[in-house]
Protein backbone atom coordinates (compact mmCIF):
# COMPACT_ATOMS: atom_id res chain seq x y z
CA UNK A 1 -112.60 132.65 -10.24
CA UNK A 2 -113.48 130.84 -7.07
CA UNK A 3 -110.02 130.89 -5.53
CA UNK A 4 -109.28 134.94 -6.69
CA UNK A 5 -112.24 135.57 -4.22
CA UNK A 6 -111.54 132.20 -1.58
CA UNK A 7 -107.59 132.65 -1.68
CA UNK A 8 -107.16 136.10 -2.88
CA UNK A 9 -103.97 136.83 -0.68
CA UNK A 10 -102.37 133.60 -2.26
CA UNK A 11 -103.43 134.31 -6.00
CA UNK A 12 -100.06 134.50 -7.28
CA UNK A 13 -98.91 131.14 -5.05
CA UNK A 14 -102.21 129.63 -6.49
CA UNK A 15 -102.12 130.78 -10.03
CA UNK A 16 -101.08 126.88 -11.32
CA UNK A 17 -103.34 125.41 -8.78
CA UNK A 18 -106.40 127.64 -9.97
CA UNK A 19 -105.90 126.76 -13.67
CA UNK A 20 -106.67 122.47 -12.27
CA UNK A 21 -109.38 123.77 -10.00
CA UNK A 22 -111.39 125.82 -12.97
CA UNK A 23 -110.03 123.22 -15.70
């Protein structure tokens, strides 16, 4: 997980943008 580690702090906020980034 690239943005658990680059955007830790916004996880949560990111946690539908993370699924397009790994997809």
């Amino acid at each position: 997980m690239l943005i658990d580690s680059h955007c830790h702090l916004d996880f949560e906020d990111f946690n539908e943008d993370r699924d397009a980034v790994l997809a």
